[in-house]
C-alpha atoms as a PDB file:
ATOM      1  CA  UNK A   1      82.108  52.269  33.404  1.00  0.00           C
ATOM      2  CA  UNK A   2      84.898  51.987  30.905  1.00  0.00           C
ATOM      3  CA  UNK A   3      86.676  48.961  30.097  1.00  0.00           C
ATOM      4  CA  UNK A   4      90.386  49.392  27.767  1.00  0.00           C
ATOM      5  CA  UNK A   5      90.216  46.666  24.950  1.00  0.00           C
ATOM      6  CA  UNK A   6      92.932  46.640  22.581  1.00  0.00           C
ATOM      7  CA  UNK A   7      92.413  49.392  20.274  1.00  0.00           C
ATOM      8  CA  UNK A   8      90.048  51.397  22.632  1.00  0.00           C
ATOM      9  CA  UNK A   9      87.920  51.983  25.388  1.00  0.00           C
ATOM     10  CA  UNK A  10      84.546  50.866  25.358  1.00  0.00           C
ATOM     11  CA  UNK A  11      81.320  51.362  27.372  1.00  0.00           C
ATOM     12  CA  UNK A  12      80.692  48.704  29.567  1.00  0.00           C
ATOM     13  CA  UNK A  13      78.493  48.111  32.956  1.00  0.00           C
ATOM     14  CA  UNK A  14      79.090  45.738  35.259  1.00  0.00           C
ATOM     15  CA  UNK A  15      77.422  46.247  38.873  1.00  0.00           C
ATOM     16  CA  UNK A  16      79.508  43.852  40.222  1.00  0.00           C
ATOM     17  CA  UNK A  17      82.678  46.012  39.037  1.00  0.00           C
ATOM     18  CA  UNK A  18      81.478  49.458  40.510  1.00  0.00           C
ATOM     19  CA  UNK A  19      84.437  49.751  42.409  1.00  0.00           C
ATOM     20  CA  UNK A  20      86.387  49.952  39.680  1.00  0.00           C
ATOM     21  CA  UNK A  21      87.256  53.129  37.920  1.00  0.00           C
ATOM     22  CA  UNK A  22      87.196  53.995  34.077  1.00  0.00           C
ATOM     23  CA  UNK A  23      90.084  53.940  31.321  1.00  0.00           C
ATOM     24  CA  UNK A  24      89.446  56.228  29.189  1.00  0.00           C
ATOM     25  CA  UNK A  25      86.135  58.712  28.290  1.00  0.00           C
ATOM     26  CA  UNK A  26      83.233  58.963  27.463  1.00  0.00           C
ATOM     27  CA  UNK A  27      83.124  59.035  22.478  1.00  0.00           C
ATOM     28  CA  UNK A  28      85.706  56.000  22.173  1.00  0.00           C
ATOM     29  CA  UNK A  29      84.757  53.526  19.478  1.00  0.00           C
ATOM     30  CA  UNK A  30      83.032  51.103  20.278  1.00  0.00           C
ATOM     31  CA  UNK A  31      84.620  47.570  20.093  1.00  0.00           C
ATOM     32  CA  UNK A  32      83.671  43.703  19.643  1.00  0.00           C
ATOM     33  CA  UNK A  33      82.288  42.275  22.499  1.00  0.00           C
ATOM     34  CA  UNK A  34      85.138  39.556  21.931  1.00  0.00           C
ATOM     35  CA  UNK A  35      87.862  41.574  22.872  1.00  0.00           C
ATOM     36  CA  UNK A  36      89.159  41.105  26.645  1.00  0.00           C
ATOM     37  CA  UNK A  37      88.982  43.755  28.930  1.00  0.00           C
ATOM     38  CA  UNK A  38      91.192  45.663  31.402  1.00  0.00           C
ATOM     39  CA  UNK A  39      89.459  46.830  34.464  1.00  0.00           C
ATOM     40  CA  UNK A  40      91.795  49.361  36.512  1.00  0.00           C
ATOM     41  CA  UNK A  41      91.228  50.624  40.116  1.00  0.00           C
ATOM     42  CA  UNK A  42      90.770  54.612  40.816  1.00  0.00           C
ATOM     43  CA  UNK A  43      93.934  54.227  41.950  1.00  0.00           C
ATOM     44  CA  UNK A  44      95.244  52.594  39.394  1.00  0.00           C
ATOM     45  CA  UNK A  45      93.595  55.380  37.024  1.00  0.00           C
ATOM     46  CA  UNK A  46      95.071  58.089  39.163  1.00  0.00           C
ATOM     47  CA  UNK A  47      98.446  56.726  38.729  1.00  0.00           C
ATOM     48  CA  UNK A  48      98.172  56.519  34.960  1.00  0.00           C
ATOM     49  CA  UNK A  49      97.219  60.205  34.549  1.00  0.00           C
ATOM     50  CA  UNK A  50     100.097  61.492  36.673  1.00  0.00           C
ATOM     51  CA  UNK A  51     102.149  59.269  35.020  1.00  0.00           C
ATOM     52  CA  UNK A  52     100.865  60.689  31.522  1.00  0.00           C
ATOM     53  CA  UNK A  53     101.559  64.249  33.001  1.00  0.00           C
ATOM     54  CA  UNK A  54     105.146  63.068  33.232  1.00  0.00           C
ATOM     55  CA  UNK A  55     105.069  62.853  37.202  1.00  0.00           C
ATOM     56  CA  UNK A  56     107.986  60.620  38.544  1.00  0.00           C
ATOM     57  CA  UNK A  57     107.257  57.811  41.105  1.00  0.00           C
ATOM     58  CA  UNK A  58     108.558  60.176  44.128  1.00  0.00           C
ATOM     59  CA  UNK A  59     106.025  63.330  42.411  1.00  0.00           C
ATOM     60  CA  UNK A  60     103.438  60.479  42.675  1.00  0.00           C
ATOM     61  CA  UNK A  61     103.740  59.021  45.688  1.00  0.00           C
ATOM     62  CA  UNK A  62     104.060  62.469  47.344  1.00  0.00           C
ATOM     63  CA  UNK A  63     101.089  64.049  45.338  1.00  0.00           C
ATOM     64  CA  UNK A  64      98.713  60.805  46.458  1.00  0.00           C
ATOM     65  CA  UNK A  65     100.425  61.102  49.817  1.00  0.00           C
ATOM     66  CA  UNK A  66     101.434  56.972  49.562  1.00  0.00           C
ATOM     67  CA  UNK A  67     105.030  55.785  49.621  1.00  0.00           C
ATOM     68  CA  UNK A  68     107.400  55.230  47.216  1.00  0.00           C
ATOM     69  CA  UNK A  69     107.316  51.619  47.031  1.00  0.00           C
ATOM     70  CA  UNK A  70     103.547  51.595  46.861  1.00  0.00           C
ATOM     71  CA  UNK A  71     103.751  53.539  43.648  1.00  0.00           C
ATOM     72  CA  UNK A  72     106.596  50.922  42.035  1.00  0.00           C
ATOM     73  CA  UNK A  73     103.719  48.266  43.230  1.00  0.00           C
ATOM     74  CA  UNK A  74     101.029  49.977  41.392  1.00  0.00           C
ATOM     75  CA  UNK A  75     102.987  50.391  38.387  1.00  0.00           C
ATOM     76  CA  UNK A  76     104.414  46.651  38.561  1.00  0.00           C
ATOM     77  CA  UNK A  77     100.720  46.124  38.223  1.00  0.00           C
ATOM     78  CA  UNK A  78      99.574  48.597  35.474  1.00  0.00           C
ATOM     79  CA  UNK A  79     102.571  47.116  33.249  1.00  0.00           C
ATOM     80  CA  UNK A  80     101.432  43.568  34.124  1.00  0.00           C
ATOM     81  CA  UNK A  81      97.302  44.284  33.365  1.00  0.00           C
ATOM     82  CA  UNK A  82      98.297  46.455  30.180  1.00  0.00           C
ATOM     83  CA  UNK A  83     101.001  44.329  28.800  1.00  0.00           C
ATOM     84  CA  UNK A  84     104.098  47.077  28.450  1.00  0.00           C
ATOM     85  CA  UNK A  85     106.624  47.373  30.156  1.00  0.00           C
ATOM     86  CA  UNK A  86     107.964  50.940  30.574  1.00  0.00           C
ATOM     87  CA  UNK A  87     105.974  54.093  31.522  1.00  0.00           C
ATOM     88  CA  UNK A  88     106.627  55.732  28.247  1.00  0.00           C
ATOM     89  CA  UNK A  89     104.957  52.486  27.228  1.00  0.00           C
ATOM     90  CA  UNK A  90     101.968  53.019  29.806  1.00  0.00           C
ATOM     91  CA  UNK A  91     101.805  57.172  28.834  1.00  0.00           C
ATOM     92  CA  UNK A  92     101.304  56.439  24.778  1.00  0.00           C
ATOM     93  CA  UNK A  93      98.781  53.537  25.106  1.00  0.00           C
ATOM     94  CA  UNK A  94      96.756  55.984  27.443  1.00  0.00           C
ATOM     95  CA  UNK A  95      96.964  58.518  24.925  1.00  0.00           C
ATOM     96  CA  UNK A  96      96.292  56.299  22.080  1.00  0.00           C
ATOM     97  CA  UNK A  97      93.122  55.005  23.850  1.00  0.00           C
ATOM     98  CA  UNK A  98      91.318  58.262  24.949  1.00  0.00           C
ATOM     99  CA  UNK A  99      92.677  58.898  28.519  1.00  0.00           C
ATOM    100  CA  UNK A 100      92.260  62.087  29.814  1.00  0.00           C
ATOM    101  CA  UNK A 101      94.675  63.130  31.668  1.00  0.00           C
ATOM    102  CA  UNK A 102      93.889  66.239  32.907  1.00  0.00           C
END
């Protein structure tokens, strides 16, 4: 399991967070344990990398066959967990943390 931290991902295992999918892969720096962690859902995750492929909410919601309005929830979310605020915002800090998109 991955966790984001500012700065980076980092490995981190949890059994009691299995559900939850990774930020990031597998090489990122390693951070302080001090830093707080962001634990996103698969769906969360999948939402990030279409959103990083430059998908709009209606490409999303048709591609992961879920409506409209659950996609503007599951952003809503992703901006709240990751602090921004736009999706350009959401895109660069993916990039900038080691998410792979493809």
């Amino acid at each position: 399991m991955y966790a984001l931290s500012p700065g980076g991902v980092i490995p981190y295992m949890d059994t009691n967070l299995s559900h939850v999918a990774p930020f990031g892969e597998v090489g990122a720096a390693p951070m302080a344990d001090s830093m707080p962690r962001i634990y996103l859902t698969s769906r969360e995750i999948e939402v990030v990398r279409l959103v990083v492929q430059g998908h709009s909410n209606a490409e999303i919601a048709a591609q992961l066959e879920i409506q409209l309005q659950a996609v503007k929830n599951l952003l809503s979310a992703l901006y709240a967990k990751l602090g921004v605020s736009t999706r350009l915002q959401l895109a660069l800090l993916a990039v900038r943390t080691g998410f792979n998109a493809s």
